[in-house]
Structure formats: structure tokens, C-alpha cells
C-alpha atoms as a PDB file:
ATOM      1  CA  UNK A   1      42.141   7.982 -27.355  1.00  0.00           C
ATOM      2  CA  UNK A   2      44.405   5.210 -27.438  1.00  0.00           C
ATOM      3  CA  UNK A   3      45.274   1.877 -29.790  1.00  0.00           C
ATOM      4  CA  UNK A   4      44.639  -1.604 -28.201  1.00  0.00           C
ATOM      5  CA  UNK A   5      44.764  -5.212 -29.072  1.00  0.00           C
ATOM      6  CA  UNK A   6      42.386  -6.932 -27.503  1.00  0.00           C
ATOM      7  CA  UNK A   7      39.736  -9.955 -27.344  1.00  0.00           C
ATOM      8  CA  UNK A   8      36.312  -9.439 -26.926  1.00  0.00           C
ATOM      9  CA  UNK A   9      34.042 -13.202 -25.543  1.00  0.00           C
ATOM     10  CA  UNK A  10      30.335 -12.375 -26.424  1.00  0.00           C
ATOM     11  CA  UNK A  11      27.182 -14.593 -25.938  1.00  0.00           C
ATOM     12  CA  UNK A  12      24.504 -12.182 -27.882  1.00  0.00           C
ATOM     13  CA  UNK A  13      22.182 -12.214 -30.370  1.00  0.00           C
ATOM     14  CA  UNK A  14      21.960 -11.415 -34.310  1.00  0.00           C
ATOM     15  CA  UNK A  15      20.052  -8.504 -35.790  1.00  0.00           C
ATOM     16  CA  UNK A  16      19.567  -7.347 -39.162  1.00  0.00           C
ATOM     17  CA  UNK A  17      18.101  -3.974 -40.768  1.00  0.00           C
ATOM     18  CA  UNK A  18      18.779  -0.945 -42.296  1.00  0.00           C
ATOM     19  CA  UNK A  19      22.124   1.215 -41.066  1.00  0.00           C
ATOM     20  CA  UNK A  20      19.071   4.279 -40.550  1.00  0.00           C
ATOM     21  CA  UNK A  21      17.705   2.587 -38.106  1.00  0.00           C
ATOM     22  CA  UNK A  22      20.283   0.900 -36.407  1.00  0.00           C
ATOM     23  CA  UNK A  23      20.166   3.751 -33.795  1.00  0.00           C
ATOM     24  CA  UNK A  24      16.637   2.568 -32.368  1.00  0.00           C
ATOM     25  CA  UNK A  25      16.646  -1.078 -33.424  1.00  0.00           C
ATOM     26  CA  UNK A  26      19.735  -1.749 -31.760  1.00  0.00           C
ATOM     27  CA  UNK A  27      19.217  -0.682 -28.281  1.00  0.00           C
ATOM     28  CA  UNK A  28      15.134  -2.206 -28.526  1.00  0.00           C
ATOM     29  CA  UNK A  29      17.042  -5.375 -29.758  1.00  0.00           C
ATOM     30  CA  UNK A  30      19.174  -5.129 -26.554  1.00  0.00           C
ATOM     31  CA  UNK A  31      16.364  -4.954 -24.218  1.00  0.00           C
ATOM     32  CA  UNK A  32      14.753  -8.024 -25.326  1.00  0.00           C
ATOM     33  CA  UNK A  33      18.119  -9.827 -24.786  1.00  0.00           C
ATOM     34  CA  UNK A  34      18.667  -8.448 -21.193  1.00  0.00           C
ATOM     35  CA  UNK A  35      15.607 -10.271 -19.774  1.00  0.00           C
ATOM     36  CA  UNK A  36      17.634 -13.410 -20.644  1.00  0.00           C
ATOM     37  CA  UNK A  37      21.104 -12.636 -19.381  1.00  0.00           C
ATOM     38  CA  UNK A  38      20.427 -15.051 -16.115  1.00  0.00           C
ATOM     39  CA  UNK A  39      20.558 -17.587 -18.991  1.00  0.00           C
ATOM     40  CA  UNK A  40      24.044 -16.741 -19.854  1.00  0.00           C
ATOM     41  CA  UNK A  41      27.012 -18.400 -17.754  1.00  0.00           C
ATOM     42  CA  UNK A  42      30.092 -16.972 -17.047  1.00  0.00           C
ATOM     43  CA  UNK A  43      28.664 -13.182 -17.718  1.00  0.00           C
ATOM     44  CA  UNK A  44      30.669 -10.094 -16.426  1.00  0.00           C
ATOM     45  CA  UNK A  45      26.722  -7.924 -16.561  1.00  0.00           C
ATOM     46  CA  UNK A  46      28.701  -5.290 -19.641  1.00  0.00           C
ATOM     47  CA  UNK A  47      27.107  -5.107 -22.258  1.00  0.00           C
ATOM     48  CA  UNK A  48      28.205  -4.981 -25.855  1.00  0.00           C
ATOM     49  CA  UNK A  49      27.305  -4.704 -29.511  1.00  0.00           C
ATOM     50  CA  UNK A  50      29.146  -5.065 -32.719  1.00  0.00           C
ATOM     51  CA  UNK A  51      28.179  -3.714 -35.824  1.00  0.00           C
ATOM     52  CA  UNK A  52      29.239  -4.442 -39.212  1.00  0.00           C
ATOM     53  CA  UNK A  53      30.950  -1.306 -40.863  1.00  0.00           C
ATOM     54  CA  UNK A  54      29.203   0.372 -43.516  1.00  0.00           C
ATOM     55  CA  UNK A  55      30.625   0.478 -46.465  1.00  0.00           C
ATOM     56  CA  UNK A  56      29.529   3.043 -48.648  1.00  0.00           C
ATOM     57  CA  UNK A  57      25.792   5.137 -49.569  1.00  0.00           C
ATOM     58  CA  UNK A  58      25.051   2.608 -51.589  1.00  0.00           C
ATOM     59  CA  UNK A  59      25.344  -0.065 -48.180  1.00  0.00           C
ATOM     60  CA  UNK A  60      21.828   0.131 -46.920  1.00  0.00           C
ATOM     61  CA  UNK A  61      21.620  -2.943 -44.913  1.00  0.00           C
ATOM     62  CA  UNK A  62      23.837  -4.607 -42.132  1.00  0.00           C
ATOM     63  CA  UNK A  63      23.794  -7.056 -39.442  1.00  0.00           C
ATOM     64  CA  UNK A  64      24.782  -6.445 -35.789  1.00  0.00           C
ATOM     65  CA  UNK A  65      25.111  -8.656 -32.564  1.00  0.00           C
ATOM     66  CA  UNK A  66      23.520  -7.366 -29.319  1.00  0.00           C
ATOM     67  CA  UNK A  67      25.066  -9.385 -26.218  1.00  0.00           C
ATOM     68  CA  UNK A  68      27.062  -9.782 -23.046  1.00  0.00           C
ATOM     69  CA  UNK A  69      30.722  -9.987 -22.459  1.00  0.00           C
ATOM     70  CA  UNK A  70      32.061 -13.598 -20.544  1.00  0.00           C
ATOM     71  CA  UNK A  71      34.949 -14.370 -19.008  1.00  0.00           C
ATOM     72  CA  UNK A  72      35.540 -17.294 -20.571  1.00  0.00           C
ATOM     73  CA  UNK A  73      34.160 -19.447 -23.291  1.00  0.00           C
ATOM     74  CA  UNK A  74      30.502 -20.982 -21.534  1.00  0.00           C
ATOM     75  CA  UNK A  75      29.534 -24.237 -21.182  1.00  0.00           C
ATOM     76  CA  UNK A  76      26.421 -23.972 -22.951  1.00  0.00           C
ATOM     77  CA  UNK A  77      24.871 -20.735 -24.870  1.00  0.00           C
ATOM     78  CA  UNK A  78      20.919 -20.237 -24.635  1.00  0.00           C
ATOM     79  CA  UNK A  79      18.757 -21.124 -27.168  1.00  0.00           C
ATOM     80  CA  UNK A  80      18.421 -18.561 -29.997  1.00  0.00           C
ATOM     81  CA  UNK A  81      22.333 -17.157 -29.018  1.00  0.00           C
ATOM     82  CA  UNK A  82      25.401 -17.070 -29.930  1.00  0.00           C
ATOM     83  CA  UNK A  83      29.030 -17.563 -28.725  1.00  0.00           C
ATOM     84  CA  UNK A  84      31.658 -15.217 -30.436  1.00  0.00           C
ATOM     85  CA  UNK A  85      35.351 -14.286 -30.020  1.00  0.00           C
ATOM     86  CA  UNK A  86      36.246 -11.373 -31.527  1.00  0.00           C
ATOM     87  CA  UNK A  87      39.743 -10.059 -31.480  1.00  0.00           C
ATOM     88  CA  UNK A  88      41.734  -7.272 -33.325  1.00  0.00           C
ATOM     89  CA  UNK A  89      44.225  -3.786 -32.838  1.00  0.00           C
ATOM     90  CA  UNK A  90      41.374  -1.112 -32.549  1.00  0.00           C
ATOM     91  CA  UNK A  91      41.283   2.564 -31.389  1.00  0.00           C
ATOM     92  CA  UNK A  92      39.314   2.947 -28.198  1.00  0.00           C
ATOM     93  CA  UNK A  93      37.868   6.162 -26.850  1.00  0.00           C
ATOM     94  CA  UNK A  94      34.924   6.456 -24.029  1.00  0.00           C
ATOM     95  CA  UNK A  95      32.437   8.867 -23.204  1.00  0.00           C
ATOM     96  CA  UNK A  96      28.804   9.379 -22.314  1.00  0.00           C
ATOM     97  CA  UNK A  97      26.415   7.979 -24.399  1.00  0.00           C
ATOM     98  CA  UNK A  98      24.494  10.926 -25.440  1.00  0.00           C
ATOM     99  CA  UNK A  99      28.115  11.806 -27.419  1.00  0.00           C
ATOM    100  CA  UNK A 100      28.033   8.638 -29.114  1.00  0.00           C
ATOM    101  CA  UNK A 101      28.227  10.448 -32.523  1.00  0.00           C
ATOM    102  CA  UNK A 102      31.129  12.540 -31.490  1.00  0.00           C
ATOM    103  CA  UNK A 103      33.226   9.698 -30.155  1.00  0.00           C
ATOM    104  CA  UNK A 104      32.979   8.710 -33.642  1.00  0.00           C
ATOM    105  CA  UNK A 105      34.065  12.055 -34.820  1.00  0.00           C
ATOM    106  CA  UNK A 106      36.391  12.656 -33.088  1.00  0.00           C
ATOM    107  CA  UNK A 107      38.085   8.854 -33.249  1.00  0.00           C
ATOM    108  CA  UNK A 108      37.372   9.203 -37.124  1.00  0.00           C
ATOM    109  CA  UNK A 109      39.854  12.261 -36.966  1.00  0.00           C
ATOM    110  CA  UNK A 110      42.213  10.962 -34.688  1.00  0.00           C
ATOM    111  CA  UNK A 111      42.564   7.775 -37.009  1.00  0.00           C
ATOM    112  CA  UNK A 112      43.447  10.567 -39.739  1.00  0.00           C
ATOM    113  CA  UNK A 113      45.576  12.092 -37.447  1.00  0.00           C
ATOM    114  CA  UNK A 114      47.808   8.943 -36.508  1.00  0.00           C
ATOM    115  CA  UNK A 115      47.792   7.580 -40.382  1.00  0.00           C
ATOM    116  CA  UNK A 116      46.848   4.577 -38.976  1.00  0.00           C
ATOM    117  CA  UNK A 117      43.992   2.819 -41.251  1.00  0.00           C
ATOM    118  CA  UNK A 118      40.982   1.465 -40.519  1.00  0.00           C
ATOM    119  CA  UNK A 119      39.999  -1.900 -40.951  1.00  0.00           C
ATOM    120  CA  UNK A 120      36.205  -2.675 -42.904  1.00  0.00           C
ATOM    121  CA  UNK A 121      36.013  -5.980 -42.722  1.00  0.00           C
ATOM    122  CA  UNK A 122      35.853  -5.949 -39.377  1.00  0.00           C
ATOM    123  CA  UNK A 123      33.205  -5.641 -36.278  1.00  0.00           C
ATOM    124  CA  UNK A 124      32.438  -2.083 -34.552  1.00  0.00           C
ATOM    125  CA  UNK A 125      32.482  -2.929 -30.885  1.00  0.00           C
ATOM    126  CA  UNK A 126      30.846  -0.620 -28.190  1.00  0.00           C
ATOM    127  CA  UNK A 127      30.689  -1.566 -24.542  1.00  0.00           C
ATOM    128  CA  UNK A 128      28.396   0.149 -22.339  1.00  0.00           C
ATOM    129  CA  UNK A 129      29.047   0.890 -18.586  1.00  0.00           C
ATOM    130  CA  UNK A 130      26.151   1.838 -16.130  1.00  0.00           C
ATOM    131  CA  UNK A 131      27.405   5.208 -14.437  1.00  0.00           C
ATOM    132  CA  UNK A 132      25.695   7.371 -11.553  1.00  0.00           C
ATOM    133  CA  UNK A 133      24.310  10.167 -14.356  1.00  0.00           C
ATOM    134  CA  UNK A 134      22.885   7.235 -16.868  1.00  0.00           C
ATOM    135  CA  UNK A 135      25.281   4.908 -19.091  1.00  0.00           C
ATOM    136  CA  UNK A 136      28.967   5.482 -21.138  1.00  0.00           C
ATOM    137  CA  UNK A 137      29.786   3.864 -23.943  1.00  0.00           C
ATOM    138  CA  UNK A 138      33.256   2.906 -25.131  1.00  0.00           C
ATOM    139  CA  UNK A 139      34.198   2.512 -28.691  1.00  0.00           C
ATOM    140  CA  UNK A 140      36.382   0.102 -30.719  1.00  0.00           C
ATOM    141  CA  UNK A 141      37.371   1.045 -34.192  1.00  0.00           C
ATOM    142  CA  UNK A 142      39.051  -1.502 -35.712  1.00  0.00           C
ATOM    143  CA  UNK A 143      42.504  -0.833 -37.527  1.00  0.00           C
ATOM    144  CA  UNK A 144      44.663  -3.049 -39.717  1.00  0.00           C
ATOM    145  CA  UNK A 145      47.443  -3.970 -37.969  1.00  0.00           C
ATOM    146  CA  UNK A 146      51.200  -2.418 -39.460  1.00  0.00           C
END
């Protein structure tokens, strides 16, 4: 677990649904967008989604990107996408995708841990590597910056 400031370049696309459901729409969402990443200049082939933070029971719905992180800012984004720069101090952590919901355990108590404090108005990032046993997944939380 560690804190980083970094910038994230993303051509993607925008979802919307429920937060319940985010854990199947999201990844079906990504699938449609990876038969078009040919489209998409300047790609570096890892793939990324950010998620707004929900922010209480009561927060049934958010919105999410699904996309590709470029180099640099491209030329021209396919029809239907969208460019975004993202940039913040966030806590990062990594770890196999099937442990996706203890990554955010476990950065949720490290967070507590380090008194730092999270920042809501902000995009959850994950980044997802291809490995030899299947796929990790690396996780941004972000934090206000002291």
C-alpha cells in the first residue's frame, strides 16, 4: 500500500446504472469497448475504469467510464468516446482480481490507519494488468491532499 500523485490519460466510454450492479455491468460495458481499442491512438493496451464514489445507502445510482490508458493526449477520439485527464494524491494497492473486494478492505483500513482522508468527489480508478494465472487489478483511492 502506498500514496501517489499521479495522472491518469483515458479515451473510454460513459456508463450509468445502479452501484448493485456495477459489478457485472461494468466489466460487460468493457467488453463492448475492447472491440474498438484499434480505434484509439496513442493506447498503452491497460485498461482502466473510474467510478464515481458512492456516497451513502441512500446513493443508488452512479456513472462510471470504461476505457484505455494513452500516452499522450490523441489526435482524434472515436466516435461515441471520450478523452479524460484525471489527476489526484490517491492510495494504490494491487492484487488479483478475484480479491477486488479485499483490496478495498484492506485500503479502506489502511486509509484509517494513516489518518489520511479520503476524497468523494473524486473518481475510483482501477487498472487492470493481464497476468499468466488471469488478470490483477490495481486500485486508486483518492485522498485529499494535506
Amino acid at each position: 500500500m502506498q500514496t501517489i500523485t499521479h495522472t491518469f490519460r483515458i479515451v473510454g466510454i460513459k456508463g450509468h446504472g445502479a452501484f448493485e450492479n456495477f459489478a457485472t455491468e461494468v466489466p460487460e460495458f468493457a467488453r463492448q469497448l475492447l472491440h474498438r481499442t484499434r480505434e484509439i491512438e496513442k493506447q498503452t493496451n491497460i485498461e482502466i475504469a473510474l467510478f464515481e464514489p458512492k456516497m451513502g445507502e441512500d446513493h443508488l445510482e452512479g456513472h462510471y467510464y470504461v476505457g484505455v490508458l494513452v500516452k499522450d493526449k490523441p489526435s482524434h477520439v472515436p466516435k461515441g468516446m471520450e478523452y479524460l485527464e484525471v489527476s489526484g494524491t490517491y492510495v494504490s494497492t494491487r492484487g488479483t482480481i478475484d480479491r477486488v473486494d479485499l483490496l478495498y478492505e484492506e485500503a479502506g483500513q489502511w486509509i484509517v490507519e494513516q489518518q489520511l482522508t479520503r476524497d468523494w468527489l473524486s473518481y475510483i480508478v482501477e487498472t487492470y494488468h493481464p497476468t499468466e494465472n488471469g488478470k490483477d487489478v490495481e486500485l486508486f483511492l483518492p485522498m485529499i491532499s494535506s
